[in-house]
PDB file of N, CA and C in Angstrom:
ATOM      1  N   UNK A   1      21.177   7.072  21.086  1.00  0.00           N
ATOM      2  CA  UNK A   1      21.391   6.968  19.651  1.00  0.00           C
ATOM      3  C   UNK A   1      21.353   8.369  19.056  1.00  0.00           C
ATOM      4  N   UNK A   2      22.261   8.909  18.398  1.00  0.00           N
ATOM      5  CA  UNK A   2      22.615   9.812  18.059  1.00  0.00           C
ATOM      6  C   UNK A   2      21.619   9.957  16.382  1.00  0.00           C
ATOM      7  N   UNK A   3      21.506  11.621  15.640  1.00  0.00           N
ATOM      8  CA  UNK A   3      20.628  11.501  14.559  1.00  0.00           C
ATOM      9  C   UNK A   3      22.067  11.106  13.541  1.00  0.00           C
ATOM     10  N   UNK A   4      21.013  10.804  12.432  1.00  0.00           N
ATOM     11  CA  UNK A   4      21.861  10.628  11.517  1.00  0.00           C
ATOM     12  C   UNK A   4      22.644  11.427  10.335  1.00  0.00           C
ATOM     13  N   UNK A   5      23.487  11.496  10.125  1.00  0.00           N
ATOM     14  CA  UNK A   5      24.120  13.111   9.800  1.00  0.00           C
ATOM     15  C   UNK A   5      23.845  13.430   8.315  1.00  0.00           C
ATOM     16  N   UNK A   6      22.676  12.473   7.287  1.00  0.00           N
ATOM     17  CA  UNK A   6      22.501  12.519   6.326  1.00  0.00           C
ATOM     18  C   UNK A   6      20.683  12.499   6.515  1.00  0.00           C
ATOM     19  N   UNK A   7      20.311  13.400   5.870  1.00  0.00           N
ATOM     20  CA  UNK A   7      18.103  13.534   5.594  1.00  0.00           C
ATOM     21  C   UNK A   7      18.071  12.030   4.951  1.00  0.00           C
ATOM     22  N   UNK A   8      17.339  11.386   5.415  1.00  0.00           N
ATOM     23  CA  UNK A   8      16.320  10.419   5.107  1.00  0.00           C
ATOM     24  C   UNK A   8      15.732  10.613   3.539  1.00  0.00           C
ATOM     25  N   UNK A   9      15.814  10.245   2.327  1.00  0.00           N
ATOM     26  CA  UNK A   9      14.632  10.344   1.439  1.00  0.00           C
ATOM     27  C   UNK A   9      13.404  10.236   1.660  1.00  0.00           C
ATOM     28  N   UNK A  10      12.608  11.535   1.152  1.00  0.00           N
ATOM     29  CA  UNK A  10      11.224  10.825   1.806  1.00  0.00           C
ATOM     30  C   UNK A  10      10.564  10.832   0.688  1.00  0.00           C
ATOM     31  N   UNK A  11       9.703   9.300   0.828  1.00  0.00           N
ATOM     32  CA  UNK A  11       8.945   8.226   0.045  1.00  0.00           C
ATOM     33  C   UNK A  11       7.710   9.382  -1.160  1.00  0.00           C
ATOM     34  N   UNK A  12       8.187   9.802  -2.369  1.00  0.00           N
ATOM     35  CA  UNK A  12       7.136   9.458  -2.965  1.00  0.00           C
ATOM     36  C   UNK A  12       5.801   9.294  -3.559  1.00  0.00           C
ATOM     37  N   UNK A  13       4.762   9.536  -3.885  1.00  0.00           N
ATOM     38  CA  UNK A  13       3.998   8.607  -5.326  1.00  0.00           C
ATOM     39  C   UNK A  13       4.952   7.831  -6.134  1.00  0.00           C
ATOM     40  N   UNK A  14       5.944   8.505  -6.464  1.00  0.00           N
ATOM     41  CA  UNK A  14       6.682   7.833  -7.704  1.00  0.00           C
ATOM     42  C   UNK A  14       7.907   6.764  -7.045  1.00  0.00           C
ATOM     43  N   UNK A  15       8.141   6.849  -5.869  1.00  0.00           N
ATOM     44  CA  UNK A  15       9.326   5.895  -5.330  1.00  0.00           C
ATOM     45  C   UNK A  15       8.527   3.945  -5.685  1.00  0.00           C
ATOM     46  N   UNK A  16       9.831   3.762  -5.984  1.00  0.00           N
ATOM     47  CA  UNK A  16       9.494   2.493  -6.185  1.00  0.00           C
ATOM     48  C   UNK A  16       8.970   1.395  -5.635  1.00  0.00           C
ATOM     49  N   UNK A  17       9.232   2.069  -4.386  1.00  0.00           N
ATOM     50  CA  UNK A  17       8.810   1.092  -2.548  1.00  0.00           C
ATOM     51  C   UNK A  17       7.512   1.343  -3.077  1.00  0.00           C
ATOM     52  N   UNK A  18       6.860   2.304  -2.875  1.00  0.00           N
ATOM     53  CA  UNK A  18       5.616   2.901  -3.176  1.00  0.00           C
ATOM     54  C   UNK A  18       4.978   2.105  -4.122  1.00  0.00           C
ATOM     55  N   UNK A  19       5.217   1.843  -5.318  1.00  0.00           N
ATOM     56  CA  UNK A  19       4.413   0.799  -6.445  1.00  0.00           C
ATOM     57  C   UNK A  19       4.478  -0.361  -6.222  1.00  0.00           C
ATOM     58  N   UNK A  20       5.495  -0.751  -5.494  1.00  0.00           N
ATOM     59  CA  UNK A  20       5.259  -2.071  -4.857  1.00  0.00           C
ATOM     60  C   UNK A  20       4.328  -2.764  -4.077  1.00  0.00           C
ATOM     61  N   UNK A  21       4.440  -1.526  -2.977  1.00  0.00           N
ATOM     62  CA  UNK A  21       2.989  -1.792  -2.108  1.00  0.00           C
ATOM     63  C   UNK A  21       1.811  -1.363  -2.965  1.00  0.00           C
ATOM     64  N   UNK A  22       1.810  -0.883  -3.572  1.00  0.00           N
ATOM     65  CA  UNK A  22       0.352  -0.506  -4.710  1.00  0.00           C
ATOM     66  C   UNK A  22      -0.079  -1.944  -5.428  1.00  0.00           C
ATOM     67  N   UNK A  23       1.660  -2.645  -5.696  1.00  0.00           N
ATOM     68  CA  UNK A  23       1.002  -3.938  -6.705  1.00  0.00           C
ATOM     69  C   UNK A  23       0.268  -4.790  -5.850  1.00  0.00           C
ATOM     70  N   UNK A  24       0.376  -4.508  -4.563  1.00  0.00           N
ATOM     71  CA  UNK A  24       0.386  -5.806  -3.446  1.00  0.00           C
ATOM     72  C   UNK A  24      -1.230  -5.896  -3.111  1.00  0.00           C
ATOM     73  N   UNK A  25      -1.719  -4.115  -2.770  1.00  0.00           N
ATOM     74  CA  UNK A  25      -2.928  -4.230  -2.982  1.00  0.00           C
ATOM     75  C   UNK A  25      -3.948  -4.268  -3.926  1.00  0.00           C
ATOM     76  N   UNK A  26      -3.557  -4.271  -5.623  1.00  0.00           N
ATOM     77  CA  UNK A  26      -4.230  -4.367  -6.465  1.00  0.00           C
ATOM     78  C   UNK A  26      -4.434  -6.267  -6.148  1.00  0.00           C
ATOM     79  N   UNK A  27      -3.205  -6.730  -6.199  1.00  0.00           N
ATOM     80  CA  UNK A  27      -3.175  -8.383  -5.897  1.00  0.00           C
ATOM     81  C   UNK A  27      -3.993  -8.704  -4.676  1.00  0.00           C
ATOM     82  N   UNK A  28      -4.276  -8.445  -4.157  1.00  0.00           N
ATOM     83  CA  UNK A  28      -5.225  -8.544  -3.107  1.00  0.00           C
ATOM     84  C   UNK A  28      -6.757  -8.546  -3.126  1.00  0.00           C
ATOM     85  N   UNK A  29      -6.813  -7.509  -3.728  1.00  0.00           N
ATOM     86  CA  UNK A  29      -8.444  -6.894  -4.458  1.00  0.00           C
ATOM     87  C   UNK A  29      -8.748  -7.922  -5.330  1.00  0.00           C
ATOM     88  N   UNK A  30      -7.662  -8.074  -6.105  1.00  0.00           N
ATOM     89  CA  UNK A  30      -8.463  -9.355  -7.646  1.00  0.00           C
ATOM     90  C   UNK A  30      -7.963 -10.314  -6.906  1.00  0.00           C
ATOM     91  N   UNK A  31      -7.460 -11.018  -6.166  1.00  0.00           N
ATOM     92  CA  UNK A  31      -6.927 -12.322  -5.832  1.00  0.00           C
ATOM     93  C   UNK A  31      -8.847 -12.574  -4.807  1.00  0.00           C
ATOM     94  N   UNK A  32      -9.356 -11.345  -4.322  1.00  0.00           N
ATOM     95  CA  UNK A  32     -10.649 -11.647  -3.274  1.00  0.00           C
ATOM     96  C   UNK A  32     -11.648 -11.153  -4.460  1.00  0.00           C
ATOM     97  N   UNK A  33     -11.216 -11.045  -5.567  1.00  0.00           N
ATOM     98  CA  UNK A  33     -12.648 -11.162  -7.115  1.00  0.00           C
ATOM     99  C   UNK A  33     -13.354  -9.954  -6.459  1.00  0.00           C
ATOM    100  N   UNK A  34     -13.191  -8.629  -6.068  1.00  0.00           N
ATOM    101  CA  UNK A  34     -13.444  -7.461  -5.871  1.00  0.00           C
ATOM    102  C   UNK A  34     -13.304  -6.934  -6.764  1.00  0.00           C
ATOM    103  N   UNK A  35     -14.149  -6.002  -7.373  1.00  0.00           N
ATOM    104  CA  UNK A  35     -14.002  -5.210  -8.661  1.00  0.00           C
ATOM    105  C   UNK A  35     -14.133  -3.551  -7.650  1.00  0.00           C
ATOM    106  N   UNK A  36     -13.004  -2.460  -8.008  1.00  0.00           N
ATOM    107  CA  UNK A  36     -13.208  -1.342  -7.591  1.00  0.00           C
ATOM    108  C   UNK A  36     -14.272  -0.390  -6.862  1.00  0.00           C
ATOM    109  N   UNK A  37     -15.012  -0.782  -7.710  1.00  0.00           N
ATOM    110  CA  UNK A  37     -16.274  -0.269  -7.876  1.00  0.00           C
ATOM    111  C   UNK A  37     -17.101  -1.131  -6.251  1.00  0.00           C
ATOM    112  N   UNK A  38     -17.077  -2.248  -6.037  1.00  0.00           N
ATOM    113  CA  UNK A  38     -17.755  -2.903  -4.842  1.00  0.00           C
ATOM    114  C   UNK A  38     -17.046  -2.490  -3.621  1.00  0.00           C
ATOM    115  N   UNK A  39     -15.322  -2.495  -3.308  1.00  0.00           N
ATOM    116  CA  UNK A  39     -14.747  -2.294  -2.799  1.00  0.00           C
ATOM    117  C   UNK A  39     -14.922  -0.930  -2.246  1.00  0.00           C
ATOM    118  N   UNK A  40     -15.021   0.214  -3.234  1.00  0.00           N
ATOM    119  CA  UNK A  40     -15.440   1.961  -2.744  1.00  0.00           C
ATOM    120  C   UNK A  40     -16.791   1.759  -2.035  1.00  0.00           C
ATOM    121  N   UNK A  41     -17.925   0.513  -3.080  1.00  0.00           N
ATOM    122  CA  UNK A  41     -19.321   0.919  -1.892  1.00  0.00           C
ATOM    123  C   UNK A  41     -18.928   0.204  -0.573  1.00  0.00           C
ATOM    124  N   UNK A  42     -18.117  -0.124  -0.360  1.00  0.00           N
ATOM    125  CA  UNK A  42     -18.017  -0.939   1.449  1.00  0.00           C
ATOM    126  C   UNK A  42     -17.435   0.198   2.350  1.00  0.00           C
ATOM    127  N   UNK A  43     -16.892   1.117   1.116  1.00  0.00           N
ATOM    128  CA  UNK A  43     -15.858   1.686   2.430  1.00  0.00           C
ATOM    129  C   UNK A  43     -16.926   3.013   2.211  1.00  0.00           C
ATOM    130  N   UNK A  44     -17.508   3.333   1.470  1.00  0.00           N
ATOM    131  CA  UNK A  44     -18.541   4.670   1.593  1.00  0.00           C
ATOM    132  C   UNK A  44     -17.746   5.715   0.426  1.00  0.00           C
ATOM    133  N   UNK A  45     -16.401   5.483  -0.253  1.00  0.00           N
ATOM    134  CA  UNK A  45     -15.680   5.944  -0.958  1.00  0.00           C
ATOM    135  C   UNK A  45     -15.862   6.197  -2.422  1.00  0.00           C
ATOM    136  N   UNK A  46     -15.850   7.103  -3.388  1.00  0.00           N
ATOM    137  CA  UNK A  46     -15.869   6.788  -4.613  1.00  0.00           C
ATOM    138  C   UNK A  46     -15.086   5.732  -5.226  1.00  0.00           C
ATOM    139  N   UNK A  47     -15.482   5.478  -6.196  1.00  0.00           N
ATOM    140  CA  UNK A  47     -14.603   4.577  -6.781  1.00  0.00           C
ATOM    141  C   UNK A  47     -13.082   5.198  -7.300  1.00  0.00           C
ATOM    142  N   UNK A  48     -13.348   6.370  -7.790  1.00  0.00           N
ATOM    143  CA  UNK A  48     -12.075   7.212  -8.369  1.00  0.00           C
ATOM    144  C   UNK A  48     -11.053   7.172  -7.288  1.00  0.00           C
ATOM    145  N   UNK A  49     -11.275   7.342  -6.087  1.00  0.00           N
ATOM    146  CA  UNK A  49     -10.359   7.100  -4.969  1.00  0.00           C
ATOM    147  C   UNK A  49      -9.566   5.872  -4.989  1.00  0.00           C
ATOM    148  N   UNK A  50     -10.157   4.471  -5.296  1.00  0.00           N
ATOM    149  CA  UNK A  50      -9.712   3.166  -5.264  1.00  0.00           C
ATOM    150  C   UNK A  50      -9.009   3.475  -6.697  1.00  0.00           C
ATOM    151  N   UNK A  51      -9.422   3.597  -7.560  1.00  0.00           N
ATOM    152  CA  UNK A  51      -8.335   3.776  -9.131  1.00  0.00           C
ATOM    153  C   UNK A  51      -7.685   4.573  -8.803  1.00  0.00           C
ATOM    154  N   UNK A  52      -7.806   6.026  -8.288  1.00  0.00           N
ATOM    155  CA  UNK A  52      -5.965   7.071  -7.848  1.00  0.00           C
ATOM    156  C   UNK A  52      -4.943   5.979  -6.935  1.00  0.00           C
ATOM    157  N   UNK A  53      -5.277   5.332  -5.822  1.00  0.00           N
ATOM    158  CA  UNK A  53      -4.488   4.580  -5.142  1.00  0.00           C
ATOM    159  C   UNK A  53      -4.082   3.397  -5.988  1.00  0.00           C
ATOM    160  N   UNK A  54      -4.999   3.412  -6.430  1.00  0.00           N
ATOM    161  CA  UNK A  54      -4.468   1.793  -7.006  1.00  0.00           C
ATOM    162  C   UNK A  54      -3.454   2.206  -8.610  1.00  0.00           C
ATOM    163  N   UNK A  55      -3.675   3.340  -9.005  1.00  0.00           N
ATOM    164  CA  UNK A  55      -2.743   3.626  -9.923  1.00  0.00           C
ATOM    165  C   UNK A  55      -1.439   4.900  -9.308  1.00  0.00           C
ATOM    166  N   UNK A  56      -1.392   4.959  -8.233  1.00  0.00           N
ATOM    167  CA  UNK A  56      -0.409   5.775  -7.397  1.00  0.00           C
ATOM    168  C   UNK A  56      -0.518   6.973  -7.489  1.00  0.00           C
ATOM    169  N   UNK A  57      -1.703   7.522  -7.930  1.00  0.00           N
ATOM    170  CA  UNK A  57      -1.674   8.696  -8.250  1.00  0.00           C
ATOM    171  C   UNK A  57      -2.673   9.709  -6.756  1.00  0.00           C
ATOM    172  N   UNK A  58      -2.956   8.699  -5.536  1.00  0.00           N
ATOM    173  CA  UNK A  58      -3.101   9.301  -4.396  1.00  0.00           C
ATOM    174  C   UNK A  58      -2.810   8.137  -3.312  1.00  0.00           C
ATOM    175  N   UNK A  59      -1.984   8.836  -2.216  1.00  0.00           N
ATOM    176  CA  UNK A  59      -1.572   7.954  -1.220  1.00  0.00           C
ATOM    177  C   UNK A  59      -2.745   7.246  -0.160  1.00  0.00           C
ATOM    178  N   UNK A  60      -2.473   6.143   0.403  1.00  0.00           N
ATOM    179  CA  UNK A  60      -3.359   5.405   0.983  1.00  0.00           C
ATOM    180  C   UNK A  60      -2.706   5.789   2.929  1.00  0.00           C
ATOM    181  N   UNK A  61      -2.760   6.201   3.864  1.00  0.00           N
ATOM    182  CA  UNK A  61      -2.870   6.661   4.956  1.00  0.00           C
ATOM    183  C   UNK A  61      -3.051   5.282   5.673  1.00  0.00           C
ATOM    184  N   UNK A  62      -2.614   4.858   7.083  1.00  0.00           N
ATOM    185  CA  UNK A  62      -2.227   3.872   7.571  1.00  0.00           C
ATOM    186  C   UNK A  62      -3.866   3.217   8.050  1.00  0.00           C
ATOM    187  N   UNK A  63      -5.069   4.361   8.575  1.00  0.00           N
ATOM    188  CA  UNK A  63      -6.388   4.024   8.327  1.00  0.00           C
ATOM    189  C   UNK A  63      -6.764   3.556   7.587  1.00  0.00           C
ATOM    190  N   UNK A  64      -6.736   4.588   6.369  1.00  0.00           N
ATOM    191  CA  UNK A  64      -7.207   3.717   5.444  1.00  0.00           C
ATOM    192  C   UNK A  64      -7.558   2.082   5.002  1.00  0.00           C
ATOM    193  N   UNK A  65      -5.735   2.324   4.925  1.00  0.00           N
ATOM    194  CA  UNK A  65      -5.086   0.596   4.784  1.00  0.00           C
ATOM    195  C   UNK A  65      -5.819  -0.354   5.527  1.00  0.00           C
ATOM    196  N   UNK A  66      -5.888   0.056   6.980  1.00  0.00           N
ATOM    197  CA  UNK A  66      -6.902  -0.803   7.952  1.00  0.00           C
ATOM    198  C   UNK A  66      -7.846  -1.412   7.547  1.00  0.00           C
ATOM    199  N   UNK A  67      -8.931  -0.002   7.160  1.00  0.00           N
ATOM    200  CA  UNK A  67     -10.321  -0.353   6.668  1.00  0.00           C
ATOM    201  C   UNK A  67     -10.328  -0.994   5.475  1.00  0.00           C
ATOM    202  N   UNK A  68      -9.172  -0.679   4.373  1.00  0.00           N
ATOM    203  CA  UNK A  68      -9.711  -1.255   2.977  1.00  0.00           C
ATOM    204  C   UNK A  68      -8.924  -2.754   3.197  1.00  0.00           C
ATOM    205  N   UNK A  69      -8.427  -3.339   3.954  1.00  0.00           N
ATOM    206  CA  UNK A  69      -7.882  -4.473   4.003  1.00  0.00           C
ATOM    207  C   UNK A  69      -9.344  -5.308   4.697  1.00  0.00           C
ATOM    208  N   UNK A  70      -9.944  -4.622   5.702  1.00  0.00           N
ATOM    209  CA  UNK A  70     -11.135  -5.268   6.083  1.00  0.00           C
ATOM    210  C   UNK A  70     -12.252  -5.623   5.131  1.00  0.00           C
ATOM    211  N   UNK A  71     -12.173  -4.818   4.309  1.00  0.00           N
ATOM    212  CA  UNK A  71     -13.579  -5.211   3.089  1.00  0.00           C
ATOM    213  C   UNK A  71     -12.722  -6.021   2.085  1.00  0.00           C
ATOM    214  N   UNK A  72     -11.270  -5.783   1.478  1.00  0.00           N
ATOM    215  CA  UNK A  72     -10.981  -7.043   1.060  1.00  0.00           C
ATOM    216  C   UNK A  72     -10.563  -8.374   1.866  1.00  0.00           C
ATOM    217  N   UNK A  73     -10.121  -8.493   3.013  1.00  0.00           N
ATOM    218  CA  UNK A  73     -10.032  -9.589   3.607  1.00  0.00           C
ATOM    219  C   UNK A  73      -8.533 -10.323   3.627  1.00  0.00           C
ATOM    220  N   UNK A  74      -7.972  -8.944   4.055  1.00  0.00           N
ATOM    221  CA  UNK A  74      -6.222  -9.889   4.327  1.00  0.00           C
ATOM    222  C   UNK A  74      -5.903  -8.818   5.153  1.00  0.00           C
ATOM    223  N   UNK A  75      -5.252  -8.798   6.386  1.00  0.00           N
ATOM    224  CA  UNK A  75      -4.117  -8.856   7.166  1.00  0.00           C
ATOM    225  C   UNK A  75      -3.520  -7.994   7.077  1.00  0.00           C
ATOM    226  N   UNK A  76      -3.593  -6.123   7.392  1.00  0.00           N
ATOM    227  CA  UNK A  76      -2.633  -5.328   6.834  1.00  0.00           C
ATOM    228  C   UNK A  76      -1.033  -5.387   7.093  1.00  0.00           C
ATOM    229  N   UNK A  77      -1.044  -6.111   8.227  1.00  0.00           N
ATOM    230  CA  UNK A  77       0.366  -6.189   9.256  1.00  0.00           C
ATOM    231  C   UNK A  77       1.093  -7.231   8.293  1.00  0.00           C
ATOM    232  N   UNK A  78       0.301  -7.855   7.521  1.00  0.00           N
ATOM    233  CA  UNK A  78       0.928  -9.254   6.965  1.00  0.00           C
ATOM    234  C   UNK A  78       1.824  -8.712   5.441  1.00  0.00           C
ATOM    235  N   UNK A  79       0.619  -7.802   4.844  1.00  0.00           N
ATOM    236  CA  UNK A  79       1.116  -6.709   3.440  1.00  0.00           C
ATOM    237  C   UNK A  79       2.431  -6.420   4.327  1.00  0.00           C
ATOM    238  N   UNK A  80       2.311  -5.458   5.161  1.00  0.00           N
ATOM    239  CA  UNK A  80       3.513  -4.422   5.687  1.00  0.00           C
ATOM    240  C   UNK A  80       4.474  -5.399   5.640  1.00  0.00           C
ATOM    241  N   UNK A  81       4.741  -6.299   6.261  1.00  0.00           N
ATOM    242  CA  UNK A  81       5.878  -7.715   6.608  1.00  0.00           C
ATOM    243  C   UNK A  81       6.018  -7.967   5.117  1.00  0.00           C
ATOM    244  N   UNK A  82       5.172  -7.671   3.875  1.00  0.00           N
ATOM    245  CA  UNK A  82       5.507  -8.747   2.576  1.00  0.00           C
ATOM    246  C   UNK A  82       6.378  -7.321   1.871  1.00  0.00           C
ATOM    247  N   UNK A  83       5.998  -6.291   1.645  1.00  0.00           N
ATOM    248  CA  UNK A  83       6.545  -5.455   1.469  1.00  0.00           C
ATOM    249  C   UNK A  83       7.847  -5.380   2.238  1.00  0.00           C
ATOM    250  N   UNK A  84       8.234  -5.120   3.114  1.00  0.00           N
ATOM    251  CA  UNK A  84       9.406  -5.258   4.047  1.00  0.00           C
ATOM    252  C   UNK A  84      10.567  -6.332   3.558  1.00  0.00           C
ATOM    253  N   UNK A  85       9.913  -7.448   3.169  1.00  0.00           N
ATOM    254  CA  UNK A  85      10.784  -8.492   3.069  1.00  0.00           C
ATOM    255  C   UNK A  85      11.257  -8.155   1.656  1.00  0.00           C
ATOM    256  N   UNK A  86      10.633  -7.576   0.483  1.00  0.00           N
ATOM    257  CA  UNK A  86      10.884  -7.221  -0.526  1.00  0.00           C
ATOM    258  C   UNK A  86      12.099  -6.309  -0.652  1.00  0.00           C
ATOM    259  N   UNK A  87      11.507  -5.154   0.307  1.00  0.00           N
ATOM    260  CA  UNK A  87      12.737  -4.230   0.394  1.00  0.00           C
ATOM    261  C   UNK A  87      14.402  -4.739   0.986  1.00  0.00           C
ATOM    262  N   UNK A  88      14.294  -5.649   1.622  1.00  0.00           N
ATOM    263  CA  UNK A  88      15.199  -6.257   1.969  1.00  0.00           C
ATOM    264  C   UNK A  88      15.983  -6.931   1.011  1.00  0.00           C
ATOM    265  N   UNK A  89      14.785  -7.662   0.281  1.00  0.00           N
ATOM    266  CA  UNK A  89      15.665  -8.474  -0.622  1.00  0.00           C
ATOM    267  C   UNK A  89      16.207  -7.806  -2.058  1.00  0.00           C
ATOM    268  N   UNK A  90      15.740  -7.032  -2.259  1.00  0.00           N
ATOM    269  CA  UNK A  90      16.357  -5.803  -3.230  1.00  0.00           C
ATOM    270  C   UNK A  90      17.442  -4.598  -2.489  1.00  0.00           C
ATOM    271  N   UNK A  91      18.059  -4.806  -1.826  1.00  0.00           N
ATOM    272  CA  UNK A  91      18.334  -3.827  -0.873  1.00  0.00           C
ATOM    273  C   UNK A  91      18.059  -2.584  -0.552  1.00  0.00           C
ATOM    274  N   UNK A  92      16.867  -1.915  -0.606  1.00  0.00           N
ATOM    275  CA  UNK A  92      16.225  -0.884  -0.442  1.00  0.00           C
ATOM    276  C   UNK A  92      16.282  -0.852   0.995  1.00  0.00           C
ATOM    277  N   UNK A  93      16.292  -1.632   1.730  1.00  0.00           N
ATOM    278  CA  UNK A  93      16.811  -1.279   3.322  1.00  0.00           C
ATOM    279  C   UNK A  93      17.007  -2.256   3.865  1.00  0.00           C
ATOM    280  N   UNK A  94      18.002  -1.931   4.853  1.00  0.00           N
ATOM    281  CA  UNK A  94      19.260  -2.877   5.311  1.00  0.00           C
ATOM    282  C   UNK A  94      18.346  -3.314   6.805  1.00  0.00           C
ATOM    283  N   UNK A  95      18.235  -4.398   6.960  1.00  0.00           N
ATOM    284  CA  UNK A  95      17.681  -5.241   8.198  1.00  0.00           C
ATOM    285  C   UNK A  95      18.784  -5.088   9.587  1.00  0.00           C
TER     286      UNK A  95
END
């Protein structure tokens, strides 16, 4: 497979993919009645960290995601797949 003869965009704070997955984990956090503030003491994190991510104003790292999906209690592989299907269905990328 040969490269592709056009650069890739790369993703963002402000790309739209990006706030999507941001809404997915704010919906997550209040859908498991987590308030910010409980969520940072599980992970050892300030809270200001959980409000920059959760308002896009600092990126969340694929660890991260791991761990903060474990103290709220869903499935990171399952987000990634819900996001995915989104992008699809908006055509943000072609399956």
């Amino acid at each position: 497979m040969g490269r592709p003869t056009q650069k890739m965009r790369v993703a963002s704070l402000h790309d739209d993919a990006y706030a999507r997955f941001v809404r997915l984990l704010v919906q997550r956090r209040r859908a498991a009645g987590m308030s910010q503030q409980f969520v940072a003491d599980q992970l050892g994190w300030n809270q200001s960290i959980i409000a920059k991510i959760e308002t896009a104003q600092r990126r969340i790292d694929i660890v991260e995601l791991v761990r903060l999906a474990g103290v709220v209690g869903f499935d990171p592989a399952k987000i990634v797949r819900e996001l995915r299907a989104i992008l699809i269905e908006t055509g943000e990328i072609i399956e």
